[in-house]
PDB file of N, CA and C in Angstrom:
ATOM      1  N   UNK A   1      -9.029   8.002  -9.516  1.00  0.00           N
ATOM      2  CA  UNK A   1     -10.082   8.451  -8.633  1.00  0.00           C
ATOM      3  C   UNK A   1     -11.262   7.497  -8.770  1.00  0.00           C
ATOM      4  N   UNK A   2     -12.038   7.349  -7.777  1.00  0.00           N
ATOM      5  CA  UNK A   2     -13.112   5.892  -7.449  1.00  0.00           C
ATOM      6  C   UNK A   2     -14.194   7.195  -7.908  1.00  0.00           C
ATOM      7  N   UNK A   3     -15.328   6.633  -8.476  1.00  0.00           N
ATOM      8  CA  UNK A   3     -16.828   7.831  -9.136  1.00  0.00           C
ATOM      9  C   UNK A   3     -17.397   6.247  -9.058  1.00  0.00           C
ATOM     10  N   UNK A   4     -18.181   6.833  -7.555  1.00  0.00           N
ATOM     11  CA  UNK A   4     -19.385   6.235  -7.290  1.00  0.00           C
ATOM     12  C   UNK A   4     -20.346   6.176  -7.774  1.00  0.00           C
ATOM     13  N   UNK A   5     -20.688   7.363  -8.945  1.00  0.00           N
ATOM     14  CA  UNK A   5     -21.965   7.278  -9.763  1.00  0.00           C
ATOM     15  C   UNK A   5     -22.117   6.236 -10.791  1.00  0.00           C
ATOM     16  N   UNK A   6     -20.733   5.369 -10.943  1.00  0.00           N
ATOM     17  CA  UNK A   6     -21.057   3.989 -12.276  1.00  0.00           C
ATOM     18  C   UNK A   6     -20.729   3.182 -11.476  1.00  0.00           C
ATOM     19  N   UNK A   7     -21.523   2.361 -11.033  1.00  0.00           N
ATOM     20  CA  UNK A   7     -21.216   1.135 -10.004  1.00  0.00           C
ATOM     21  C   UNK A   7     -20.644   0.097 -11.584  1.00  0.00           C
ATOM     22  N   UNK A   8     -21.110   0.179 -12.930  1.00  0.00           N
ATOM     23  CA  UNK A   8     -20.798  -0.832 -13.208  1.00  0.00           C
ATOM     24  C   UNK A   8     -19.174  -0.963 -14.188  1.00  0.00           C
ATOM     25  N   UNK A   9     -18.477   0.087 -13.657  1.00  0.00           N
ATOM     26  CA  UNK A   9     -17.334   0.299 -14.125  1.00  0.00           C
ATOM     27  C   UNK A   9     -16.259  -0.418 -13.149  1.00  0.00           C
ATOM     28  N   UNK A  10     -14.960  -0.619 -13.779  1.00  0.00           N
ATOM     29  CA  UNK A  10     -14.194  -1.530 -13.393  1.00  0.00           C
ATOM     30  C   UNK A  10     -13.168  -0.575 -12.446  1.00  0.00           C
ATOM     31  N   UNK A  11     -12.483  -0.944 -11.288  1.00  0.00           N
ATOM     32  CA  UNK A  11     -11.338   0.030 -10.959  1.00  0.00           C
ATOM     33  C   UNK A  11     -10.137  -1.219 -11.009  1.00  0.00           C
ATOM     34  N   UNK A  12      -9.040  -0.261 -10.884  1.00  0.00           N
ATOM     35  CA  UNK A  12      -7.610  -1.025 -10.756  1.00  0.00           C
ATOM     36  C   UNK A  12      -6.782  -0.206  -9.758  1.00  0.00           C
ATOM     37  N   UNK A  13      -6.236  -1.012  -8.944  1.00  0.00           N
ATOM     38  CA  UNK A  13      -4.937  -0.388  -8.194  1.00  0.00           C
ATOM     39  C   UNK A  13      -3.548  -0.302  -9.301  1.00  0.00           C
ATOM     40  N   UNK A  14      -2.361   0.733  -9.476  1.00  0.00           N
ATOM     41  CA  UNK A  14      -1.708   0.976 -10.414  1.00  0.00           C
ATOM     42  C   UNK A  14      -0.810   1.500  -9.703  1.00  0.00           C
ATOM     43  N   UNK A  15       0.240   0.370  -9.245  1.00  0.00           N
ATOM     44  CA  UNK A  15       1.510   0.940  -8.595  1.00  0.00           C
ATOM     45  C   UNK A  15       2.557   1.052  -9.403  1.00  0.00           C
ATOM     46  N   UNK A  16       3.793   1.699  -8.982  1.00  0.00           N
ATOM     47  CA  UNK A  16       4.473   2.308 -10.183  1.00  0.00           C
ATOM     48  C   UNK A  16       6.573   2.387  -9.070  1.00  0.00           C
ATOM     49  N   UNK A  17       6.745   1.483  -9.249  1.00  0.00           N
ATOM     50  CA  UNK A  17       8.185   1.553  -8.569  1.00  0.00           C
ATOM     51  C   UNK A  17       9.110   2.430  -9.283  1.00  0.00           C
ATOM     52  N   UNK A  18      10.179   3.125  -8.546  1.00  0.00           N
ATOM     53  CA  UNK A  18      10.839   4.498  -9.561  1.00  0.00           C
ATOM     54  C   UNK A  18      12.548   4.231  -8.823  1.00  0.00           C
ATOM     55  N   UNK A  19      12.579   3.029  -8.018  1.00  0.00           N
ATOM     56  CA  UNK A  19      14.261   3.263  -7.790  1.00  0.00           C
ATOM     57  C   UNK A  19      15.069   2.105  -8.267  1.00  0.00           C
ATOM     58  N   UNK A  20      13.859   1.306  -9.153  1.00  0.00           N
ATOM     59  CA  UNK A  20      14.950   0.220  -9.746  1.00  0.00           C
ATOM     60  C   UNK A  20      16.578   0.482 -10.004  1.00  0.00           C
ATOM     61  N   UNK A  21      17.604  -0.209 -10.060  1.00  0.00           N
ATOM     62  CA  UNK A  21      18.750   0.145 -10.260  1.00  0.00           C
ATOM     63  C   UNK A  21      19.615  -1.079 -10.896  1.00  0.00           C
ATOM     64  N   UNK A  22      19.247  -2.103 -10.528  1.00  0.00           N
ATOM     65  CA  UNK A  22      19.228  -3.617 -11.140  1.00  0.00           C
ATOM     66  C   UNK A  22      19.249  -4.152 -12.174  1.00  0.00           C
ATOM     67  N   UNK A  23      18.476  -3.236 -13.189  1.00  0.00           N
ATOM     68  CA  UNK A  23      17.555  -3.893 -14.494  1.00  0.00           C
ATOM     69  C   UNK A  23      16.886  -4.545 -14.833  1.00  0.00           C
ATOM     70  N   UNK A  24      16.290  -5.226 -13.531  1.00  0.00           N
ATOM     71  CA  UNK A  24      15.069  -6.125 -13.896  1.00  0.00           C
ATOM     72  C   UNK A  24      14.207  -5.562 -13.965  1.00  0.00           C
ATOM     73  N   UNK A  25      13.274  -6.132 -14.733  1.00  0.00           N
ATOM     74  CA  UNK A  25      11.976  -5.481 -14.946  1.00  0.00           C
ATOM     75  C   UNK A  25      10.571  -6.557 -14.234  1.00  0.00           C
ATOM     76  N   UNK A  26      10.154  -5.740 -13.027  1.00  0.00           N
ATOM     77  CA  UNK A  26       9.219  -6.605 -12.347  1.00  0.00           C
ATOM     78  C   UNK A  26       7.788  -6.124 -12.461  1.00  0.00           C
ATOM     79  N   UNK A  27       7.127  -7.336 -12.936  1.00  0.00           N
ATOM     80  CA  UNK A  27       5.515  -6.670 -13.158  1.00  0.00           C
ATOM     81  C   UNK A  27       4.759  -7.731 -12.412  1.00  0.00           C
ATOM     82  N   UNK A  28       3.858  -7.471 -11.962  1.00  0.00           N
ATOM     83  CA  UNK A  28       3.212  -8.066 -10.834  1.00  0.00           C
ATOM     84  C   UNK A  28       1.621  -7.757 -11.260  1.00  0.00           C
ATOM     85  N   UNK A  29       0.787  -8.958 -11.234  1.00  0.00           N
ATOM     86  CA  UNK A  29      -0.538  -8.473 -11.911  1.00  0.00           C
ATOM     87  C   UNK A  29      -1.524  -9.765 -11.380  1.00  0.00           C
ATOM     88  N   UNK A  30      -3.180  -8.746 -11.007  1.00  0.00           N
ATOM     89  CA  UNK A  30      -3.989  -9.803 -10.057  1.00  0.00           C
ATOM     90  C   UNK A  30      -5.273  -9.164 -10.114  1.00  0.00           C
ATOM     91  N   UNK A  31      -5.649  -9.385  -8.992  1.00  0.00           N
ATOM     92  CA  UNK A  31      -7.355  -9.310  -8.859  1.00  0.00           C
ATOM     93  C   UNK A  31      -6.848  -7.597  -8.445  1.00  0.00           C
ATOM     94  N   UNK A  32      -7.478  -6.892  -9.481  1.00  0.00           N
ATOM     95  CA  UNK A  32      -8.245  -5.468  -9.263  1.00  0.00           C
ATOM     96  C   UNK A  32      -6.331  -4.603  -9.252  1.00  0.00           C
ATOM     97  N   UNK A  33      -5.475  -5.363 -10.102  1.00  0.00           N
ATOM     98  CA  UNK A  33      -4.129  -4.745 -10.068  1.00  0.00           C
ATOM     99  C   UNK A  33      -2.992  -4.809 -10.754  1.00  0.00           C
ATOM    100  N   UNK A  34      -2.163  -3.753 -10.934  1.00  0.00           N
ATOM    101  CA  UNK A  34      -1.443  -3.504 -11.831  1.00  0.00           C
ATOM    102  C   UNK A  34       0.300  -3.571 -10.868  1.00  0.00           C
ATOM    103  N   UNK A  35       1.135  -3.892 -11.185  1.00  0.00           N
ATOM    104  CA  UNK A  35       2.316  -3.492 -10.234  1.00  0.00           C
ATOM    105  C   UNK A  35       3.692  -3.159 -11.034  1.00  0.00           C
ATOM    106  N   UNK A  36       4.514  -2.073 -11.401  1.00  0.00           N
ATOM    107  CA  UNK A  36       5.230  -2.312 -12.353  1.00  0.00           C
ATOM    108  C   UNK A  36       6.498  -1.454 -11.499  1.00  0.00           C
ATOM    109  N   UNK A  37       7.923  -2.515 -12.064  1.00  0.00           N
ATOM    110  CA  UNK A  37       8.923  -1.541 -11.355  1.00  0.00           C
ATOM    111  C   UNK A  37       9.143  -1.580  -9.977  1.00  0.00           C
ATOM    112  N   UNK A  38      10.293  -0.658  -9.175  1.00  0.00           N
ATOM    113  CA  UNK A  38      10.765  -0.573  -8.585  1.00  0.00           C
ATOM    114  C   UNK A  38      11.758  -1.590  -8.069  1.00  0.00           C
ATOM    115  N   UNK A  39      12.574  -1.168  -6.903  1.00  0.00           N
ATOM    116  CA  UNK A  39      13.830  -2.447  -6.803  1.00  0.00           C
ATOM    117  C   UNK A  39      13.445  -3.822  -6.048  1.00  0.00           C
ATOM    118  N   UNK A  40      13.520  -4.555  -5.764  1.00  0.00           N
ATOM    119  CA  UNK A  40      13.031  -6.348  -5.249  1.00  0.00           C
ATOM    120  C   UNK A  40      12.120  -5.667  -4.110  1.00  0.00           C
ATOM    121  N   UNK A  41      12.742  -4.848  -3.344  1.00  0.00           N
ATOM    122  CA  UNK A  41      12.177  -4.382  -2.038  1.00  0.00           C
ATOM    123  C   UNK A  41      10.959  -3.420  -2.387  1.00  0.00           C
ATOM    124  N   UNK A  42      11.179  -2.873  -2.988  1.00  0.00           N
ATOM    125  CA  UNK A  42       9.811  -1.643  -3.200  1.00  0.00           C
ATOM    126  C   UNK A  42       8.709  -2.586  -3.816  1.00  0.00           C
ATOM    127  N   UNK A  43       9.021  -3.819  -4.908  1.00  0.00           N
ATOM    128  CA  UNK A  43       8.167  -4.250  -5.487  1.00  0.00           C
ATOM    129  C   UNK A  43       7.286  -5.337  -4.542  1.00  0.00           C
ATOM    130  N   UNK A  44       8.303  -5.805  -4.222  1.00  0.00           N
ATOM    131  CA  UNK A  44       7.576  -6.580  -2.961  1.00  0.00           C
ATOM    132  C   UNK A  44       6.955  -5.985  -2.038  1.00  0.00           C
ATOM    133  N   UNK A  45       7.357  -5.040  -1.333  1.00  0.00           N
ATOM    134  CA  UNK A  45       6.105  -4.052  -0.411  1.00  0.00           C
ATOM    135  C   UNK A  45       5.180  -3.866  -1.019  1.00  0.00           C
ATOM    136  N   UNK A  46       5.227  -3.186  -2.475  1.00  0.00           N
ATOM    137  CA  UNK A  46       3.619  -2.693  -2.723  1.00  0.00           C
ATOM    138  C   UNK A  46       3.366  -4.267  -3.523  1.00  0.00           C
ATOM    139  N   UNK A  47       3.605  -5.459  -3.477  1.00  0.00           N
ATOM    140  CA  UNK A  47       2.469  -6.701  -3.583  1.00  0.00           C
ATOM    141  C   UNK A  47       2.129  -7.132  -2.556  1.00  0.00           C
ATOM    142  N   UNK A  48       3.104  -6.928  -0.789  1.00  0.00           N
ATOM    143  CA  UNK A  48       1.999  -7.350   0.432  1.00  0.00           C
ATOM    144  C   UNK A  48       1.123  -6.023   0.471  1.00  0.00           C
ATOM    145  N   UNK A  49       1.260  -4.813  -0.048  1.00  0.00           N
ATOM    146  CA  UNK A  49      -0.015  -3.983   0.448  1.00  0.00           C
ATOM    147  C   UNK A  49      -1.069  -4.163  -0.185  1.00  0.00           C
ATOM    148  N   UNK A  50      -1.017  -4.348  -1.752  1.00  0.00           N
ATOM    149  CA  UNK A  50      -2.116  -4.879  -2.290  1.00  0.00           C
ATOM    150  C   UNK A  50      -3.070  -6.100  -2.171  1.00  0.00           C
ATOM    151  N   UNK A  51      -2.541  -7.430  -1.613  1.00  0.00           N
ATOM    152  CA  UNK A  51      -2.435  -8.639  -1.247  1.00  0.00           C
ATOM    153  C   UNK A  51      -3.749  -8.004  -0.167  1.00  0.00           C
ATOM    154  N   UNK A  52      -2.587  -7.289   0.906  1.00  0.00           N
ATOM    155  CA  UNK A  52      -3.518  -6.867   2.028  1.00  0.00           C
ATOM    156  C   UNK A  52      -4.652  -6.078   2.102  1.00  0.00           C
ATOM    157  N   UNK A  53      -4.577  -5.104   1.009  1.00  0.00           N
ATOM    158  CA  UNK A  53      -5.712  -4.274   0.552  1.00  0.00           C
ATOM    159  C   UNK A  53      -7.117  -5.245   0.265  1.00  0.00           C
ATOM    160  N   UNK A  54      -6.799  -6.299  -1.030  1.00  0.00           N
ATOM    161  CA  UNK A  54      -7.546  -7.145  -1.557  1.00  0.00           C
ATOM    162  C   UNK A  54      -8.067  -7.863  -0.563  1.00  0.00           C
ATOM    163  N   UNK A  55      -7.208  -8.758   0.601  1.00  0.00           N
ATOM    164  CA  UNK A  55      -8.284  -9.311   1.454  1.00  0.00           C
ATOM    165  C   UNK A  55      -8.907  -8.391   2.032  1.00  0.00           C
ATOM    166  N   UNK A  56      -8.477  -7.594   2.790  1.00  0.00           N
ATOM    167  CA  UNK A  56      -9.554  -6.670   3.531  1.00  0.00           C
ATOM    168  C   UNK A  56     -11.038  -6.101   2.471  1.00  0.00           C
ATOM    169  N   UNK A  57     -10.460  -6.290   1.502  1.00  0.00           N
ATOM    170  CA  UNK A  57     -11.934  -5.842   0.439  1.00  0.00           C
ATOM    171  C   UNK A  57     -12.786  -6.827   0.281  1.00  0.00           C
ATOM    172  N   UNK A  58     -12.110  -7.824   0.087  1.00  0.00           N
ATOM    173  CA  UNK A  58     -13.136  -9.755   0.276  1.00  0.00           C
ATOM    174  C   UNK A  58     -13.728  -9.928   1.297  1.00  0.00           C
ATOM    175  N   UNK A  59     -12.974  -9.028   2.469  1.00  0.00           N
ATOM    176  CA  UNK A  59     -13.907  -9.503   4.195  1.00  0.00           C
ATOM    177  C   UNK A  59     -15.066  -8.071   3.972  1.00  0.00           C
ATOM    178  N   UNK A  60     -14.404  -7.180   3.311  1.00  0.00           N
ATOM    179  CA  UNK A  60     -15.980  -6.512   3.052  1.00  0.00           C
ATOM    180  C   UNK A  60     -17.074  -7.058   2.675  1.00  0.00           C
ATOM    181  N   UNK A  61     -16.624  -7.562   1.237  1.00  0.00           N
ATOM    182  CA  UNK A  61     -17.524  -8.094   0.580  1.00  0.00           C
ATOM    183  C   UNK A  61     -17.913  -7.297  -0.457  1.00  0.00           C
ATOM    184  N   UNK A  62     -16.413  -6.481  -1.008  1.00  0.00           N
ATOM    185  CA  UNK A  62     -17.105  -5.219  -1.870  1.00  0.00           C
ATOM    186  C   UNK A  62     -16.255  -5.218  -3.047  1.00  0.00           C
ATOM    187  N   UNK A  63     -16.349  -4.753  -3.929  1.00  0.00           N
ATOM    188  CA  UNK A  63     -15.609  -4.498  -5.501  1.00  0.00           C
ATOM    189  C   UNK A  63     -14.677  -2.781  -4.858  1.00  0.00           C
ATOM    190  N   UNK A  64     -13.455  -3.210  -5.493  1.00  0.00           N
ATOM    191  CA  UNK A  64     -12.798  -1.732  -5.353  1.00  0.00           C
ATOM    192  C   UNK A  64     -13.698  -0.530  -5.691  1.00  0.00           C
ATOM    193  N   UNK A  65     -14.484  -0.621  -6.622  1.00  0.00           N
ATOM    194  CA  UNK A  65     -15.014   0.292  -7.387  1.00  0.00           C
ATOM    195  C   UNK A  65     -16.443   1.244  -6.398  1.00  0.00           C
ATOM    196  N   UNK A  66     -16.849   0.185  -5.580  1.00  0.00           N
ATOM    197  CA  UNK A  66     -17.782   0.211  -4.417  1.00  0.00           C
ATOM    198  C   UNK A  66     -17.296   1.276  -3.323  1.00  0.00           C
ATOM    199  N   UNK A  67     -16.115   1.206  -3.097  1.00  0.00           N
ATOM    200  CA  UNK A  67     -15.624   2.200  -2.068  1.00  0.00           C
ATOM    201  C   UNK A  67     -15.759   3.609  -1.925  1.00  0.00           C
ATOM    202  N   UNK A  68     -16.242   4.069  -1.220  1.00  0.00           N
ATOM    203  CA  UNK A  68     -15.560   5.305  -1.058  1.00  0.00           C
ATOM    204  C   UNK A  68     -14.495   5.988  -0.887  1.00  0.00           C
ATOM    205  N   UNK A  69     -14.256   7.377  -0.949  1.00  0.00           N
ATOM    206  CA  UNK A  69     -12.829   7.713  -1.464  1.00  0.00           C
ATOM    207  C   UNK A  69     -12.479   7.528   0.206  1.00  0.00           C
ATOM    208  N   UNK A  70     -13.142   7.883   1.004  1.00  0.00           N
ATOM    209  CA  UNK A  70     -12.970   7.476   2.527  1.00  0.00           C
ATOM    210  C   UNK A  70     -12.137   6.249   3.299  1.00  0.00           C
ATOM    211  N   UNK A  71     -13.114   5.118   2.221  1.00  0.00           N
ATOM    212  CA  UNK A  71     -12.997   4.112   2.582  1.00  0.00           C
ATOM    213  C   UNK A  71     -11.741   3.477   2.138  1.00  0.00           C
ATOM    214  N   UNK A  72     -11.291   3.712   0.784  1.00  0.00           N
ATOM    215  CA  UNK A  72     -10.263   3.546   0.392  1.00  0.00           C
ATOM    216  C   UNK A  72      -8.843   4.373   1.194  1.00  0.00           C
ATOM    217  N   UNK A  73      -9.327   5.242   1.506  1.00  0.00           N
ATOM    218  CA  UNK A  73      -8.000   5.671   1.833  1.00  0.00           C
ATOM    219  C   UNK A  73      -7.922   5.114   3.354  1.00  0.00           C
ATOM    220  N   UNK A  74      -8.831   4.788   3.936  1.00  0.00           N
ATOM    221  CA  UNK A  74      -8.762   4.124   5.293  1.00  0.00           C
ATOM    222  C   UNK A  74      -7.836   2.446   5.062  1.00  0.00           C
ATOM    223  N   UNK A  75      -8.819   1.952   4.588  1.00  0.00           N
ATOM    224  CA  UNK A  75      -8.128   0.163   3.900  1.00  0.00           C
ATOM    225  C   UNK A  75      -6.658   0.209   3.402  1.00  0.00           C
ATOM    226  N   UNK A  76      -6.276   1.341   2.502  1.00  0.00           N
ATOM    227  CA  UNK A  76      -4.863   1.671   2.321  1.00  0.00           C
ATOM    228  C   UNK A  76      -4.113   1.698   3.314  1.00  0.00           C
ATOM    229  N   UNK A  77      -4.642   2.274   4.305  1.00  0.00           N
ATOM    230  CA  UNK A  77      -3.356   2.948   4.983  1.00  0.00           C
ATOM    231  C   UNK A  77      -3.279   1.527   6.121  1.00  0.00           C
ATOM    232  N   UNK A  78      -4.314   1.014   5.950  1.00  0.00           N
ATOM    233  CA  UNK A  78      -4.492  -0.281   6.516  1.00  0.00           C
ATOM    234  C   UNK A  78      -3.565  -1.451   6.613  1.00  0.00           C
ATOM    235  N   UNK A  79      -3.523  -1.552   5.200  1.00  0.00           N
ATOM    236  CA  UNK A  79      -2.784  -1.885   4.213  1.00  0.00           C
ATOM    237  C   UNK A  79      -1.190  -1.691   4.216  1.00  0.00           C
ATOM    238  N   UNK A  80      -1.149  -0.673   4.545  1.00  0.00           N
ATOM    239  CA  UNK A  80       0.358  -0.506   4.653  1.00  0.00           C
ATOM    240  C   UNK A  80       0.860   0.041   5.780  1.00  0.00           C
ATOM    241  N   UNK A  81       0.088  -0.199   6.774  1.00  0.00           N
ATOM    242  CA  UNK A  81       0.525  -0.766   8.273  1.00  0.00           C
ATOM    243  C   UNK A  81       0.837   0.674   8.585  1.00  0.00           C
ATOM    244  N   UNK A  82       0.055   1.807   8.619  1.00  0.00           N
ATOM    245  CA  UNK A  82       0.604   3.278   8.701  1.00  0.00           C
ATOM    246  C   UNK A  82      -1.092   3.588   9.591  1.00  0.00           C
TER     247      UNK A  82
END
């Protein structure tokens, strides 16, 4: 959850893949993100949504942490083309 009252706290996106079947173990890690798991396909979707999340936050001009819970869930869904 984003708490607008500490601007000077850090946030992270923390995706979490659950249909691996393969055995690889894929971790994916960047500006403002965590990515762990799921199968080639799941892992790769949630690194273009984050990818896409992150620029749209750079053309803001804002820190994840800056958002509103509004705003975030708007840029998400943005994000993942929904």
């Amino acid at each position: 959850m984003i708490n607008n009252n500490d601007k000077n706290k850090e946030a992270m996106l923390f995706g979490v893949g659950l249909d691996n079947r393969d055995g690889h173990k894929r971790i994916t890690k960047g500006d403002n993100f965590y990515l762990a798991g799921g199968s080639e396909e799941t892992h790769e979707r949630m690194t273009e949504t984050v990818i896409k999340f992150n620029e749209k936050l750079a053309r803001k001009g804002k820190h994840l942490q800056e958002l509103s819970r509004e705003e975030f869930r708007d840029m998400m869904r943005e994000a993942e083309g929904k």
